[in-house]
C-alpha atoms as a PDB file:
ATOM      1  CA  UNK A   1     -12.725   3.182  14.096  1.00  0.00           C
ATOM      2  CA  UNK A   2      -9.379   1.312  13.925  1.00  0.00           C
ATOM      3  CA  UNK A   3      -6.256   3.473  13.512  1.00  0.00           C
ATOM      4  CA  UNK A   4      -3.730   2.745  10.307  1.00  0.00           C
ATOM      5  CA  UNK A   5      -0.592   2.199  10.956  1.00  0.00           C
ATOM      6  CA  UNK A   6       1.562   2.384   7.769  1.00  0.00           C
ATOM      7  CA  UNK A   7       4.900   0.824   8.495  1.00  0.00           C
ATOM      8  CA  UNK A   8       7.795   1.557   6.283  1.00  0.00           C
ATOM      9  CA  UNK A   9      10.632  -0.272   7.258  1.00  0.00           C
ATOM     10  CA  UNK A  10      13.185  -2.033   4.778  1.00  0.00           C
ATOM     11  CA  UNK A  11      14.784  -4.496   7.199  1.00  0.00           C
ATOM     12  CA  UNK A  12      12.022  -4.885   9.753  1.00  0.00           C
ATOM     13  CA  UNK A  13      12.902  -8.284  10.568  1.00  0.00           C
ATOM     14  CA  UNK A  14      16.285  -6.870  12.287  1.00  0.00           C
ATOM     15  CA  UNK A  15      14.842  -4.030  13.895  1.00  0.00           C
ATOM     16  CA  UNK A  16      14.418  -3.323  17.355  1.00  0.00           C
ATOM     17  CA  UNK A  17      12.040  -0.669  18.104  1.00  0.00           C
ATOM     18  CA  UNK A  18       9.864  -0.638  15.045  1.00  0.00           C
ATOM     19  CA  UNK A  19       9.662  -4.484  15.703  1.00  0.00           C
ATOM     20  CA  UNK A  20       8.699  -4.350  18.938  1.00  0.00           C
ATOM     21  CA  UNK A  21       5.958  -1.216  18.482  1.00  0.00           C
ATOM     22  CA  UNK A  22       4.493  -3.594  16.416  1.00  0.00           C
ATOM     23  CA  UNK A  23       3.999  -6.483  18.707  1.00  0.00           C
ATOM     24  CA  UNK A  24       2.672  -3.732  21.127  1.00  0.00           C
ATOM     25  CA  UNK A  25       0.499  -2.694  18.257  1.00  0.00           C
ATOM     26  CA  UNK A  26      -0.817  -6.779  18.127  1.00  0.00           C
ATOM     27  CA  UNK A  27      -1.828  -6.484  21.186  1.00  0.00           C
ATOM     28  CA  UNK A  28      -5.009  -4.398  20.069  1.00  0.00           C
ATOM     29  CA  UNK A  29      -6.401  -5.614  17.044  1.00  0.00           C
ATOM     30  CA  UNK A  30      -9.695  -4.316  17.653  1.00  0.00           C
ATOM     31  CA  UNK A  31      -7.872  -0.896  17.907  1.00  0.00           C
ATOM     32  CA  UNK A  32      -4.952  -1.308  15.066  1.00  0.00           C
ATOM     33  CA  UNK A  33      -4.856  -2.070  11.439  1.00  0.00           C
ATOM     34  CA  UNK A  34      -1.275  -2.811  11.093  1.00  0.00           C
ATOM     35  CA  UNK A  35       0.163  -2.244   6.926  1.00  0.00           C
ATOM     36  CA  UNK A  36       3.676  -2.979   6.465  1.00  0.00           C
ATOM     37  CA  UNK A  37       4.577  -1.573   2.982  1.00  0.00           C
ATOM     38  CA  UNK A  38       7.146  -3.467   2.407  1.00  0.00           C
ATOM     39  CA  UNK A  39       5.804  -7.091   2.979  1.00  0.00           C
ATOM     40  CA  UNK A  40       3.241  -6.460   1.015  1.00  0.00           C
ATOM     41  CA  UNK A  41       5.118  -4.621  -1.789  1.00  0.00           C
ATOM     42  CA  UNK A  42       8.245  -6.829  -2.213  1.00  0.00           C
ATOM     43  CA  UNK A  43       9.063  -5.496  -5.573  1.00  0.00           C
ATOM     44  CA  UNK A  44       7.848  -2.050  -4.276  1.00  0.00           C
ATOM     45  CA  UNK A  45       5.293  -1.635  -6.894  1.00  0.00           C
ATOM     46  CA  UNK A  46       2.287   0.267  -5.051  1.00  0.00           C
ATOM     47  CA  UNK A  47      -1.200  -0.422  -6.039  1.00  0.00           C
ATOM     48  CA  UNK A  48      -2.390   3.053  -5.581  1.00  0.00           C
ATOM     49  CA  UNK A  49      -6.275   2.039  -5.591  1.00  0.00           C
ATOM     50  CA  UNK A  50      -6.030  -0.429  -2.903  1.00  0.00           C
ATOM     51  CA  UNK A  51      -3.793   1.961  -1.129  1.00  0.00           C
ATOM     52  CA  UNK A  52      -6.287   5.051  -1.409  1.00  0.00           C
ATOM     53  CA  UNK A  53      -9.326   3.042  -0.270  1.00  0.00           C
ATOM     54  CA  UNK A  54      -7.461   1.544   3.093  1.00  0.00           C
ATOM     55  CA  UNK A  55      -6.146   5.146   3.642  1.00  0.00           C
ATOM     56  CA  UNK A  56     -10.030   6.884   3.063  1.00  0.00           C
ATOM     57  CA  UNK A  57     -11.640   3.822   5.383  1.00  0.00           C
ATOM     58  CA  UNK A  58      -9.491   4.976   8.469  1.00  0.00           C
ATOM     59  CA  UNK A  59     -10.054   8.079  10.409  1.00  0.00           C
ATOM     60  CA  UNK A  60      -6.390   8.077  12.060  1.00  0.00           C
ATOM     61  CA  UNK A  61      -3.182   7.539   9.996  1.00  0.00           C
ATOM     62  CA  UNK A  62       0.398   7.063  11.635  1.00  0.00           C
ATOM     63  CA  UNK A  63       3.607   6.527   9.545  1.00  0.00           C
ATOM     64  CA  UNK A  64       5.951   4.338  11.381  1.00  0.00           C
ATOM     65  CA  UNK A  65       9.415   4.276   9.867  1.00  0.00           C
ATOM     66  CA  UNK A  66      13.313   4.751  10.767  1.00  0.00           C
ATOM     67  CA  UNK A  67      14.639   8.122  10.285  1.00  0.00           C
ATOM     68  CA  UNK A  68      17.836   7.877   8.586  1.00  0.00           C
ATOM     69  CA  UNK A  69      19.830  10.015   6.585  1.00  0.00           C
ATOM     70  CA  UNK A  70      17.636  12.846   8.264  1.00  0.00           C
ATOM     71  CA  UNK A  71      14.878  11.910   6.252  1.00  0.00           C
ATOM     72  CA  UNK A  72      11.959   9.064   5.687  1.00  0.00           C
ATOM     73  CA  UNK A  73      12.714   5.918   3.852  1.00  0.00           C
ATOM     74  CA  UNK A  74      12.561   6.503  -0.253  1.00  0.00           C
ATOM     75  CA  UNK A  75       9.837   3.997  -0.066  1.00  0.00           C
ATOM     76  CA  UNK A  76       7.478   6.531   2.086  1.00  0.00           C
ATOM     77  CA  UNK A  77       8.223   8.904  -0.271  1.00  0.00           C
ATOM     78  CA  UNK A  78       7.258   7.296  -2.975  1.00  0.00           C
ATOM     79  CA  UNK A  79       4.138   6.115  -1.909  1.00  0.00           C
ATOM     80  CA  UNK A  80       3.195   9.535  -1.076  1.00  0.00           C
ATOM     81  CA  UNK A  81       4.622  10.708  -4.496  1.00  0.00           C
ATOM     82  CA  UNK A  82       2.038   7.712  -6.266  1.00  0.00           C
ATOM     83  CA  UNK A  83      -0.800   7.878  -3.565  1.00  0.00           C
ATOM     84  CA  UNK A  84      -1.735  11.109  -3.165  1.00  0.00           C
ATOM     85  CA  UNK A  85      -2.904  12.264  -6.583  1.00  0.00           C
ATOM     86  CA  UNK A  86      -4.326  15.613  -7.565  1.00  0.00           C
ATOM     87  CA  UNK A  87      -8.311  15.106  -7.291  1.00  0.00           C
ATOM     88  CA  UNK A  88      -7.855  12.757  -4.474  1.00  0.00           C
ATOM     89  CA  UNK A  89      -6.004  14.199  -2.104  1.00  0.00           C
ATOM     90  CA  UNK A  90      -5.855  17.372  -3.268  1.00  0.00           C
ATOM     91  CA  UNK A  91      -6.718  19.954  -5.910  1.00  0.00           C
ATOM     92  CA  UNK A  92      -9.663  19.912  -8.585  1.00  0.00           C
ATOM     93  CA  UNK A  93     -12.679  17.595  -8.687  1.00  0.00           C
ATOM     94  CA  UNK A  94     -13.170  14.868  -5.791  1.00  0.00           C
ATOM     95  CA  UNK A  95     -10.292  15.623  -3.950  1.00  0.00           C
ATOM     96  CA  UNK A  96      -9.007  16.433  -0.300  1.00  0.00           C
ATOM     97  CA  UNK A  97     -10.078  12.406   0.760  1.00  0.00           C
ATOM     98  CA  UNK A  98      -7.938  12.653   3.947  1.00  0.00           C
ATOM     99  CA  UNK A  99      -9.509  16.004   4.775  1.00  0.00           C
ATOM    100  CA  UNK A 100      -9.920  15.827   8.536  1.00  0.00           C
ATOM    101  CA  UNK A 101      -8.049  12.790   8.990  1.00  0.00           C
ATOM    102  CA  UNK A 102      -5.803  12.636  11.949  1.00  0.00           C
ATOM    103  CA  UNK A 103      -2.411  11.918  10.949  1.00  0.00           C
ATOM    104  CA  UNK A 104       0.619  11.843  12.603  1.00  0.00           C
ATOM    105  CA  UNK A 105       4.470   9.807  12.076  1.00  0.00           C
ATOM    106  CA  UNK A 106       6.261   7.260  14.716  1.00  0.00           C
ATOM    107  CA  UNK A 107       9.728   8.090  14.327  1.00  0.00           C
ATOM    108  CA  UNK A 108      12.656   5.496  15.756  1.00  0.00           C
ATOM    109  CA  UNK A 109      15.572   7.801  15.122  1.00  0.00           C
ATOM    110  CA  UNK A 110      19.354   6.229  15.741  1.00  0.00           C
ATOM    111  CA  UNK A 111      20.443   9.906  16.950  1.00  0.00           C
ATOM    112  CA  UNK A 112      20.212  11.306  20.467  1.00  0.00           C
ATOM    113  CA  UNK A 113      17.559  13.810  21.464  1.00  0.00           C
ATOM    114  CA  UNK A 114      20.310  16.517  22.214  1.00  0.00           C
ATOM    115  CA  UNK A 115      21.935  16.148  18.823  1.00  0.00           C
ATOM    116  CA  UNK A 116      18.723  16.830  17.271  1.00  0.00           C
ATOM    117  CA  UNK A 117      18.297  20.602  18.401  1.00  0.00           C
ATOM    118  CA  UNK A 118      19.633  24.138  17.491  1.00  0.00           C
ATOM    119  CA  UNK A 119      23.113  24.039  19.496  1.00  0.00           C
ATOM    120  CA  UNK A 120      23.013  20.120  19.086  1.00  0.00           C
ATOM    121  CA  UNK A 121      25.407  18.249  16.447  1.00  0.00           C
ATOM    122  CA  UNK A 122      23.388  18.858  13.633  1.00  0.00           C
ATOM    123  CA  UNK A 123      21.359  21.893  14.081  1.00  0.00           C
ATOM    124  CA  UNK A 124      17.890  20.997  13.685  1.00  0.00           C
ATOM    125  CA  UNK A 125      15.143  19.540  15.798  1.00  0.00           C
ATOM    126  CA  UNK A 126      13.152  16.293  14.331  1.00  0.00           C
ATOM    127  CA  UNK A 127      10.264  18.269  14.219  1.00  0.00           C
ATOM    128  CA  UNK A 128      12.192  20.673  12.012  1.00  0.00           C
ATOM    129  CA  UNK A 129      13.423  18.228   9.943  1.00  0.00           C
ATOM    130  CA  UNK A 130       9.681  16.471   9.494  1.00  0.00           C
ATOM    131  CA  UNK A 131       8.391  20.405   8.436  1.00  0.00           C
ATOM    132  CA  UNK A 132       7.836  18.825   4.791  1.00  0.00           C
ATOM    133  CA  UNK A 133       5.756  16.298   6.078  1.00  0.00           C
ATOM    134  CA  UNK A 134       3.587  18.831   7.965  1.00  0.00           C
ATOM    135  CA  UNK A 135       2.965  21.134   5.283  1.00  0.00           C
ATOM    136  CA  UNK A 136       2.100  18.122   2.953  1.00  0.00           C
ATOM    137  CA  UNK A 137      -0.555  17.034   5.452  1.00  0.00           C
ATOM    138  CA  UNK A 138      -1.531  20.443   5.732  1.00  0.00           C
ATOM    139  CA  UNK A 139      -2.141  20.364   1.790  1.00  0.00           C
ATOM    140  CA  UNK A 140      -4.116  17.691   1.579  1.00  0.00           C
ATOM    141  CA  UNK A 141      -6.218  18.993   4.834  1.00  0.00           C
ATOM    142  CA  UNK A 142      -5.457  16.346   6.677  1.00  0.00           C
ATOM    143  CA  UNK A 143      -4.878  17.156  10.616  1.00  0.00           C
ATOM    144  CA  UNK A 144      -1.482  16.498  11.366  1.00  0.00           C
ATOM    145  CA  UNK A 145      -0.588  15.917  14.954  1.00  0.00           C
ATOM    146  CA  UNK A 146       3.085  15.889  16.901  1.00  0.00           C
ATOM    147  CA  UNK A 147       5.272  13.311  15.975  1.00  0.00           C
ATOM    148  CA  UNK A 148       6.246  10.327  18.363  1.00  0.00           C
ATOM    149  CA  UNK A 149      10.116   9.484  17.914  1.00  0.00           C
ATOM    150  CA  UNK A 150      12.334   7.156  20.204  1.00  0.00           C
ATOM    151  CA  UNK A 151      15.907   9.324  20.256  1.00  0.00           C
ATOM    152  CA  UNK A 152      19.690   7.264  20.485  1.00  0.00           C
ATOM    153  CA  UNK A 153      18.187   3.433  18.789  1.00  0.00           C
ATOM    154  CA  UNK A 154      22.155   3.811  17.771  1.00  0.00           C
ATOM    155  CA  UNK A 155      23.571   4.747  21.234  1.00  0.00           C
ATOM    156  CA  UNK A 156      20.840   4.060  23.836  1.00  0.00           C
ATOM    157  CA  UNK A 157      18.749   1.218  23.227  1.00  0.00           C
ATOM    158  CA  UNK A 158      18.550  -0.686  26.612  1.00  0.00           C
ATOM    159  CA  UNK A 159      15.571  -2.992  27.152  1.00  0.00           C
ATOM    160  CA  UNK A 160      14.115  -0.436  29.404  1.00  0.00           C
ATOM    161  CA  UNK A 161      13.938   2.120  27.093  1.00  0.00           C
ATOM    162  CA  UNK A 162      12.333   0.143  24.392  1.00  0.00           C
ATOM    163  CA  UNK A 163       9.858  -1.287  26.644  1.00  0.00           C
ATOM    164  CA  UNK A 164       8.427   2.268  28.105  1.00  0.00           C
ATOM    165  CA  UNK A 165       8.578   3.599  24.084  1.00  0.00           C
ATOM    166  CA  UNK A 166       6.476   0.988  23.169  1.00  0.00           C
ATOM    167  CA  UNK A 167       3.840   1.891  25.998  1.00  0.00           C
ATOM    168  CA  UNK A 168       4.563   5.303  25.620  1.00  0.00           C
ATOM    169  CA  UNK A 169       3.598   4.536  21.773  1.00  0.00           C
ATOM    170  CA  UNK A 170       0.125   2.842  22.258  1.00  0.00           C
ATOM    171  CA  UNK A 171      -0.766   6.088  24.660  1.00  0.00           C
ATOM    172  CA  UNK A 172       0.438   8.224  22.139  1.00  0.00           C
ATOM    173  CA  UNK A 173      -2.095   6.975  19.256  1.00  0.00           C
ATOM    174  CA  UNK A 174      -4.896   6.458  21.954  1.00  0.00           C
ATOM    175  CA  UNK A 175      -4.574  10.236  22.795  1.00  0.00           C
ATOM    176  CA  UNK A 176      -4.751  11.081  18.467  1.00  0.00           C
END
């Protein structure tokens, strides 16, 4: 079965490592279904059922954004706020629908790896700062895996580097 990749990205056009994950990602349709929220939600209105039914027909789930602000884009948020209702994803009646469901989040984060750690600039490791989206996946049952980040897209972005990430990416969801 394919793997989703949700991509929430508000200026994807002028990105540089979510871009080019994607045309990694193209690569392997057979393997990849690639949904970018935001092309097909302009006006970000979010039609839950269509969302719900892509999300139960995969048995792998990535989030792909840029982590900014030390958190997701509002737009992830709210589709997690609108798409994962009680008695679907959780709670009374026919819920827990990603129960089982690999899911994990493919982080390009403008900060270096050492500033993201306990004696680093700003405290906390990315995995500390994703805890919310761990215990939400946790919730709704789902099996939530490590995340995948590229550190310094601000500082440290040489062709190099964004050519192994993207590699580094497909092995990453191959080995969900």
């Amino acid at each position: 079965m394919k793997t989703l990749v949700i991509v929430i990205h508000p200026d994807l056009e002028n990105s540089v490592i979510n871009k080019r994950w994607i045309e990694e990602l193209n690569k392997y349709p057979e393997k990849y279904t690639i949904h970018d929220l935001h092309a097909l939600y302009p006006d970000e209105q979010i039609d839950v059922a269509h969302e719900q039914e892509l999300v139960a027909a995969h048995d792998k789930i990535i989030f792909q954004f840029p982590f900014y602000w030390f958190n997701c884009p509002p737009f992830l948020k709210r589709w997690l706020d609108l798409v994962l209702t009680h008695g679907w994803a959780y709670g009374k009646g026919s819920g827990y629908k990603l129960a089982g469901k690999k899911i994990a989040l493919g982080i390009a984060a403008g900060i270096n790896e050492e500033d993201y750690h306990s004696e680093g600039r700003y405290k906390y490791t990315l995995k500390e700062l994703t805890a919310p989206f761990e215990v939400t996946f946790d919730y709704i049952k789902a099996d939530y895996k490590p995340l995948f980040a590229f550190y310094g897209a601000e500082h440290d972005a040489t062709e190099a580097r964004i050519e192994e990430s993207a590699k580094d990416y497909i092995s990453f969801l191959g080995g969900m």
